[in-house]
C-alpha atoms as a PDB file:
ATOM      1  CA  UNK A   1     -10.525-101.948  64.075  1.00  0.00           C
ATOM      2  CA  UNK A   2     -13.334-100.490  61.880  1.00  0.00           C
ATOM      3  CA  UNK A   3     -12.817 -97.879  59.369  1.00  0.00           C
ATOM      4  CA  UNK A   4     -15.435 -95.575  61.301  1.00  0.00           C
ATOM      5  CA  UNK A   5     -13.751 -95.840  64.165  1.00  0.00           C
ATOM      6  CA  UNK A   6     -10.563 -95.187  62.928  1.00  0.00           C
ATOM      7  CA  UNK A   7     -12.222 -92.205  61.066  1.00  0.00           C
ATOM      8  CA  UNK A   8     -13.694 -90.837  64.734  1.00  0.00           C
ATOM      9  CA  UNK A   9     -10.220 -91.879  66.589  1.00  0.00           C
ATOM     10  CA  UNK A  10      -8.489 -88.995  63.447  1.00  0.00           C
ATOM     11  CA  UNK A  11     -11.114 -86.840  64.455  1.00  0.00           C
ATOM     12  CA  UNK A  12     -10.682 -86.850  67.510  1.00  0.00           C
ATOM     13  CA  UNK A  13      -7.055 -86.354  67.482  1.00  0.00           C
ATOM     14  CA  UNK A  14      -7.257 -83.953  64.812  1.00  0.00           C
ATOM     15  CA  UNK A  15      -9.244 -81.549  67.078  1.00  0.00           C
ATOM     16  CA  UNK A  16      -7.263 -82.208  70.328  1.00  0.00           C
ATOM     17  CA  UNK A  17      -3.904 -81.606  68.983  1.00  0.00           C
ATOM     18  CA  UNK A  18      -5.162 -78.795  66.352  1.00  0.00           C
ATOM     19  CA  UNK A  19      -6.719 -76.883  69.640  1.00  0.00           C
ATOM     20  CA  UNK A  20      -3.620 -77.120  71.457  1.00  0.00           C
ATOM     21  CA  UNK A  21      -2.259 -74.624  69.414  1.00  0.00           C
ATOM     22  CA  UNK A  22      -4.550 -71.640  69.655  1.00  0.00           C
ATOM     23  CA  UNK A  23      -4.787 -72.496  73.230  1.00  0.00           C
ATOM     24  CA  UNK A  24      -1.104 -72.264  74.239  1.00  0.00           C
ATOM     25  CA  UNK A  25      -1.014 -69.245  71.704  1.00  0.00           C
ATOM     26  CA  UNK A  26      -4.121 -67.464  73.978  1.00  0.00           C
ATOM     27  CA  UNK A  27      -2.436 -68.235  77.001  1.00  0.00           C
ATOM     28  CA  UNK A  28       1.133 -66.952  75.489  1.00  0.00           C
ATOM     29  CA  UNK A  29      -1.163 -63.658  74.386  1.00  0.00           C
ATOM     30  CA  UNK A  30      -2.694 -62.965  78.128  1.00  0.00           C
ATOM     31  CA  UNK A  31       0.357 -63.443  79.786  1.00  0.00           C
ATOM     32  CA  UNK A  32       2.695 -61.037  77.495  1.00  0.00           C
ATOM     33  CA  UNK A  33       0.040 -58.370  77.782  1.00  0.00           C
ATOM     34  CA  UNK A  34      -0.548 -58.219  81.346  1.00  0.00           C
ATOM     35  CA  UNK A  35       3.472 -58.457  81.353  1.00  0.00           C
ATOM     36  CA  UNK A  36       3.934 -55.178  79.646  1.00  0.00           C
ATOM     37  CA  UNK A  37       0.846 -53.649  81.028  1.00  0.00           C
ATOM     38  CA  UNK A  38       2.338 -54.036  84.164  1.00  0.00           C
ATOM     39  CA  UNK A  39       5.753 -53.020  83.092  1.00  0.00           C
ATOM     40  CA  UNK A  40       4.647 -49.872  81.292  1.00  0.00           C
ATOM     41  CA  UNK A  41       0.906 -49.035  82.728  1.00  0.00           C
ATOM     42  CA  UNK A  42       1.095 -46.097  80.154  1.00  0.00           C
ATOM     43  CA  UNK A  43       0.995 -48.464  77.226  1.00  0.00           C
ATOM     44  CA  UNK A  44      -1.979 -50.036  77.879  1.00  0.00           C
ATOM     45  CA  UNK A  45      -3.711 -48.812  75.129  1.00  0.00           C
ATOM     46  CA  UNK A  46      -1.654 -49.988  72.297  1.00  0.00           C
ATOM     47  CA  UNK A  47      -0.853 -53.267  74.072  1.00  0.00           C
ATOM     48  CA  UNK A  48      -4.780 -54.249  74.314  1.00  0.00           C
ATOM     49  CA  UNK A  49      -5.270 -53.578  70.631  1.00  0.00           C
ATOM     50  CA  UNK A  50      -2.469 -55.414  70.056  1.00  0.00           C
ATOM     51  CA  UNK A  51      -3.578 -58.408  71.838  1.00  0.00           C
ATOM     52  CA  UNK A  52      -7.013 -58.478  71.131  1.00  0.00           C
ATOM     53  CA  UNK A  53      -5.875 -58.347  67.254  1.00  0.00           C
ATOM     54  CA  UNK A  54      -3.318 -61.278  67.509  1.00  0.00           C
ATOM     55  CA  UNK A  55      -5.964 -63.222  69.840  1.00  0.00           C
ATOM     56  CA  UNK A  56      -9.065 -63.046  67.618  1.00  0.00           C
ATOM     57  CA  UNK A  57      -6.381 -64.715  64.766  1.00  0.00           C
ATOM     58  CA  UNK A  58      -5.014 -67.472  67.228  1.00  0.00           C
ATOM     59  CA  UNK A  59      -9.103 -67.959  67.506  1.00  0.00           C
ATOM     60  CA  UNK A  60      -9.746 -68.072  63.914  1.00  0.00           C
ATOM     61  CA  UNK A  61      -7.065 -70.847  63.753  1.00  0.00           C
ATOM     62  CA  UNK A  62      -9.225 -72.668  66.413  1.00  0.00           C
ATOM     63  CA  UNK A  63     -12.453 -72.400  64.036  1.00  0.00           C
ATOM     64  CA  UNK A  64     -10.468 -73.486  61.188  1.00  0.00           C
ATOM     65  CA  UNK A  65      -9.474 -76.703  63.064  1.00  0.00           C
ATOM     66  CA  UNK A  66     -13.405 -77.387  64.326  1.00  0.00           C
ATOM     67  CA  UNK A  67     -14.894 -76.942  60.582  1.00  0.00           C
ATOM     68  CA  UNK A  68     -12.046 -79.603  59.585  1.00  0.00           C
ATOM     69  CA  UNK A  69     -13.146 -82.211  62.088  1.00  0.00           C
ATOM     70  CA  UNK A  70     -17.004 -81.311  61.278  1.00  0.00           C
ATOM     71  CA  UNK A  71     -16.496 -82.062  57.655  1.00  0.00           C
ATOM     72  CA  UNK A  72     -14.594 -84.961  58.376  1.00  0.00           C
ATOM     73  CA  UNK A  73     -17.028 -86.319  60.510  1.00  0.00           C
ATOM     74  CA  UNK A  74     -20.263 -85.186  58.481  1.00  0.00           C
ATOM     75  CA  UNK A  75     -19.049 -85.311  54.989  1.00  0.00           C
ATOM     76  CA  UNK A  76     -16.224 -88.237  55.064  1.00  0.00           C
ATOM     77  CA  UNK A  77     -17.852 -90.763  57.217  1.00  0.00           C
ATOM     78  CA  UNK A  78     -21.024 -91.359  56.015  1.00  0.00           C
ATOM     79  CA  UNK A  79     -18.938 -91.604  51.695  1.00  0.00           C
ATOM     80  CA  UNK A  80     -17.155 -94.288  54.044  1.00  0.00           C
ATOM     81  CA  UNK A  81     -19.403 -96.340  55.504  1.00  0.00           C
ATOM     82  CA  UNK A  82     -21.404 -96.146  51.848  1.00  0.00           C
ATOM     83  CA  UNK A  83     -24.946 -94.264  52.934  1.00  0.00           C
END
């Protein structure tokens, strides 16, 4: 197999199991907070800030993984193939 493909196959996987992450983390999130909302409708306040604080960091996590695979992908490949 070629290098660039192996490069784009690490990619690839790189983003797919690097999203998994924040995604099971966002759906972890959701489901705790509507758990105590409805367990304790007076808490509602503190709960959302809570979760929309913990959520915008599992998101960050997401970005973090994307500007990896972009700079593989942009920066790596083309020093591999030698253009």
């Amino acid at each position: 197999m070629a290098p660039e493909v192996m490069l784009m196959l690490a990619v690839g996987l790189a983003v797919g199991l690097g999203m998994l992450g924040p995604a099971l983390a966002l759906g972890l999130i959701g489901y705790s907070a509507l758990q105590g909302i409805a367990r304790n409708p007076e808490a509602r306040g503190p709960i959302f800030t809570s979760m929309i604080l913990i959520a915008g960091l599992a998101e960050a996590i997401g970005i973090y993984v994307l500007i990896v695979a972009i700079i593989l992908a942009m920066i790596v490949l083309p020093t591999l193939i030698g253009g």
